[in-house]
PDB file of N, CA and C in Angstrom:
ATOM      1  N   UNK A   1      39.497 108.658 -82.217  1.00  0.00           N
ATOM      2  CA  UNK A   1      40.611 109.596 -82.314  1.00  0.00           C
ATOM      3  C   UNK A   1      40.630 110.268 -83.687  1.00  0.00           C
ATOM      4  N   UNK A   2      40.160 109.635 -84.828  1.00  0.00           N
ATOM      5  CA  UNK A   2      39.943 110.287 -86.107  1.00  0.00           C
ATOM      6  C   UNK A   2      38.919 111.626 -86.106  1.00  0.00           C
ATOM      7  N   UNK A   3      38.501 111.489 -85.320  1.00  0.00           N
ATOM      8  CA  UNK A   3      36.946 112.538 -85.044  1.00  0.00           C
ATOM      9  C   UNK A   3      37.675 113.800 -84.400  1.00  0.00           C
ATOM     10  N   UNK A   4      38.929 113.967 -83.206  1.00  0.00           N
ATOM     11  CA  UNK A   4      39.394 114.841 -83.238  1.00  0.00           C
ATOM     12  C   UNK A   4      40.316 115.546 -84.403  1.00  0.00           C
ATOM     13  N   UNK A   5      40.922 114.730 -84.672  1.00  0.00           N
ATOM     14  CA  UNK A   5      41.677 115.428 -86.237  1.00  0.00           C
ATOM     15  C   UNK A   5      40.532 116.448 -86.939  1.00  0.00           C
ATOM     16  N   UNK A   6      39.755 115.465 -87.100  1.00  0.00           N
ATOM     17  CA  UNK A   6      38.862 116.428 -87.687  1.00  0.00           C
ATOM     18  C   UNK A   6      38.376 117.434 -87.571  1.00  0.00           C
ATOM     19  N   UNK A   7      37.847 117.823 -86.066  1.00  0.00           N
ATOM     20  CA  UNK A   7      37.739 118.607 -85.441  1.00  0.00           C
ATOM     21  C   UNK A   7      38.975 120.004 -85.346  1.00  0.00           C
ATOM     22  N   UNK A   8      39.938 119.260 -85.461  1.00  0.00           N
ATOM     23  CA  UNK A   8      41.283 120.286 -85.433  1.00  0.00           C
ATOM     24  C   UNK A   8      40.900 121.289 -86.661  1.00  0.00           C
ATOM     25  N   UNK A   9      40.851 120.333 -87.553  1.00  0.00           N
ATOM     26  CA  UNK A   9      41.213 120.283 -89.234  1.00  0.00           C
ATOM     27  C   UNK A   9      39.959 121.522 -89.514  1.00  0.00           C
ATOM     28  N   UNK A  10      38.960 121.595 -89.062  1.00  0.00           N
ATOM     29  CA  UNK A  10      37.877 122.329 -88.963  1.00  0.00           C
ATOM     30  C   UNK A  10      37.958 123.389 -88.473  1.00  0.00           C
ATOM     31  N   UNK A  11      38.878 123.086 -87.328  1.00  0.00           N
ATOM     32  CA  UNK A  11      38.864 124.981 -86.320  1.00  0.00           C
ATOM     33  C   UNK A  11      40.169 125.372 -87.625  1.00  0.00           C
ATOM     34  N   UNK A  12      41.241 124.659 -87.664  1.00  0.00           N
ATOM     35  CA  UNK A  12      42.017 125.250 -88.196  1.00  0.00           C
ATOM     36  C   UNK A  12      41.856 126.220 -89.544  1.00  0.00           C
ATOM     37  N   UNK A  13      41.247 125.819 -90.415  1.00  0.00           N
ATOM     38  CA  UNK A  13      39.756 126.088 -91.730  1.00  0.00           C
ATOM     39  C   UNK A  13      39.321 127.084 -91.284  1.00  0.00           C
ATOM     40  N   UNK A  14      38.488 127.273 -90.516  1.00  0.00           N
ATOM     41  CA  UNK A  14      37.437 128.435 -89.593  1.00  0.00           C
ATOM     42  C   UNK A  14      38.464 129.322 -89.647  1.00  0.00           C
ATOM     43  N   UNK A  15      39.584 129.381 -88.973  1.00  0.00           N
ATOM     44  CA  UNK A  15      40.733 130.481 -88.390  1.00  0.00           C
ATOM     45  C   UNK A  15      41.138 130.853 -89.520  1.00  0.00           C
ATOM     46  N   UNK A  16      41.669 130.678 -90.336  1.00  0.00           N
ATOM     47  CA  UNK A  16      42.333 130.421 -91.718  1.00  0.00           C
ATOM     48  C   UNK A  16      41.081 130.909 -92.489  1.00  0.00           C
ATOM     49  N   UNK A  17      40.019 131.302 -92.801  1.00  0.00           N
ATOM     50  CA  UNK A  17      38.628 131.691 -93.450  1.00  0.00           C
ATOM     51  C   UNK A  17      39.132 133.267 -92.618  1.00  0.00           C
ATOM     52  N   UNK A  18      38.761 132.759 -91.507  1.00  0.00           N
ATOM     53  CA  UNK A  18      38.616 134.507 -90.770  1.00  0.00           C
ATOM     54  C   UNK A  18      39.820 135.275 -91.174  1.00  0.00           C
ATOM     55  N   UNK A  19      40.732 135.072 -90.935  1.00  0.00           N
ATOM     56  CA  UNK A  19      41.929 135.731 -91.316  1.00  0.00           C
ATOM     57  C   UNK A  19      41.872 136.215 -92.567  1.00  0.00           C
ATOM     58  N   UNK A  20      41.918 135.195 -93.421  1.00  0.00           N
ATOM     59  CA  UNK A  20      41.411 135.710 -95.240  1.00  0.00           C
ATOM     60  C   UNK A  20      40.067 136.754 -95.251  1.00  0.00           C
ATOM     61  N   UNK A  21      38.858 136.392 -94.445  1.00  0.00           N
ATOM     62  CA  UNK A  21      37.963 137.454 -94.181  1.00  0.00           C
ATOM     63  C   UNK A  21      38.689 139.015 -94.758  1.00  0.00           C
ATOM     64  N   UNK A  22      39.611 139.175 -93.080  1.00  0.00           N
ATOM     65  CA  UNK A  22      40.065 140.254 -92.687  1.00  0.00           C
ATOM     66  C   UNK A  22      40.739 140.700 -93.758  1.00  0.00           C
ATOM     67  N   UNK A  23      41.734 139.808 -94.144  1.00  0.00           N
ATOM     68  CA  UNK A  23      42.939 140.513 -94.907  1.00  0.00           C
ATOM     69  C   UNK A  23      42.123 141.245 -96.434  1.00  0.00           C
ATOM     70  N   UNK A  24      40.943 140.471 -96.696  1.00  0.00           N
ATOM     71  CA  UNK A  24      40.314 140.640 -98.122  1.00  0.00           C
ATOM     72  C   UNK A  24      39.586 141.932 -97.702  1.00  0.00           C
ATOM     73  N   UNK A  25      39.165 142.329 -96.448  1.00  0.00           N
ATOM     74  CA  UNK A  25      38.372 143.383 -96.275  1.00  0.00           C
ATOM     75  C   UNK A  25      39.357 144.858 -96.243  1.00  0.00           C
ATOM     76  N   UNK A  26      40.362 145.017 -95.788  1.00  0.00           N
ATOM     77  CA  UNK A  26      41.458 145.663 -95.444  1.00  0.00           C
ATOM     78  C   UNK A  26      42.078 146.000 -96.553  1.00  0.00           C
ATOM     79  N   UNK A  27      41.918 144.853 -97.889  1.00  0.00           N
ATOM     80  CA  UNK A  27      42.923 145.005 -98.985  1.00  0.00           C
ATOM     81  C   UNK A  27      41.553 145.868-100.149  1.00  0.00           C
ATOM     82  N   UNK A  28      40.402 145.582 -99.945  1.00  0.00           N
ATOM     83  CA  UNK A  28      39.378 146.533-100.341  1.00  0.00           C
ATOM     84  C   UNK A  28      39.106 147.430 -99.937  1.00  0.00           C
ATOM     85  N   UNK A  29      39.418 147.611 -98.382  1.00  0.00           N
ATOM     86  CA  UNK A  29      39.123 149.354 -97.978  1.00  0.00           C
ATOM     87  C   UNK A  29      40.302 150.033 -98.446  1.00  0.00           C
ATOM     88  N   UNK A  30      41.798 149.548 -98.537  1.00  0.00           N
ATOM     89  CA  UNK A  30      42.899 150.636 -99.424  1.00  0.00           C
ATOM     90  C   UNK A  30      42.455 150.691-100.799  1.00  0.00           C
ATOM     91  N   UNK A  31      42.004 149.491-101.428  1.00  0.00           N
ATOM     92  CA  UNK A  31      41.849 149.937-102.524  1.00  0.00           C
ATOM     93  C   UNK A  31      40.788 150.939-103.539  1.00  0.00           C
ATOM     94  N   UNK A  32      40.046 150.694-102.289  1.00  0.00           N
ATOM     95  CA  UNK A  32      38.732 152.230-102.762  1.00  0.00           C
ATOM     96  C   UNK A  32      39.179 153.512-102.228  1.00  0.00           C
ATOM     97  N   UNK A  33      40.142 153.423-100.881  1.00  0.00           N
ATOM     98  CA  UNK A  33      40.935 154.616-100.677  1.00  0.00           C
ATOM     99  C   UNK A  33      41.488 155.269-101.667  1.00  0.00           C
ATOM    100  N   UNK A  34      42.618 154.615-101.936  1.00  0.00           N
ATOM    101  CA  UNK A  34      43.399 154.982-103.247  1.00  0.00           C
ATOM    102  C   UNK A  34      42.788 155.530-104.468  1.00  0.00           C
ATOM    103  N   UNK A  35      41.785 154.545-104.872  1.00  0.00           N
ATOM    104  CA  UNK A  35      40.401 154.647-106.207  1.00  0.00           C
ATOM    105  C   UNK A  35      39.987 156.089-105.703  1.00  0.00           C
ATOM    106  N   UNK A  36      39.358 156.086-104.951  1.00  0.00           N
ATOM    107  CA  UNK A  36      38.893 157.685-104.487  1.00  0.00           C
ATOM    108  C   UNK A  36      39.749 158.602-104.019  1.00  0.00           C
ATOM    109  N   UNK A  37      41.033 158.292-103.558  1.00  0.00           N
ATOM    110  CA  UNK A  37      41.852 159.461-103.517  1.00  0.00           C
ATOM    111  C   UNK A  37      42.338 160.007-104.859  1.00  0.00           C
TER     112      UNK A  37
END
């Protein structure tokens, strides 16, 4: 049963990475917008 936690603990990480992905990519495309506008 420790092996699923872990497993949770891992997707949850993964999801939580992707999201930060996104938000970091989104917060660099306004900010070269702006830079170049």
């Amino acid at each position: 049963m420790g092996g699923e936690t872990i497993l949770e603990l891992l997707r949850y990480v993964k999801s939580s990475l992707e999201q930060l992905e996104i938000v970091m990519g989104a917060f660099v495309f306004i900010y070269h917008a702006i830079g170049e506008g």
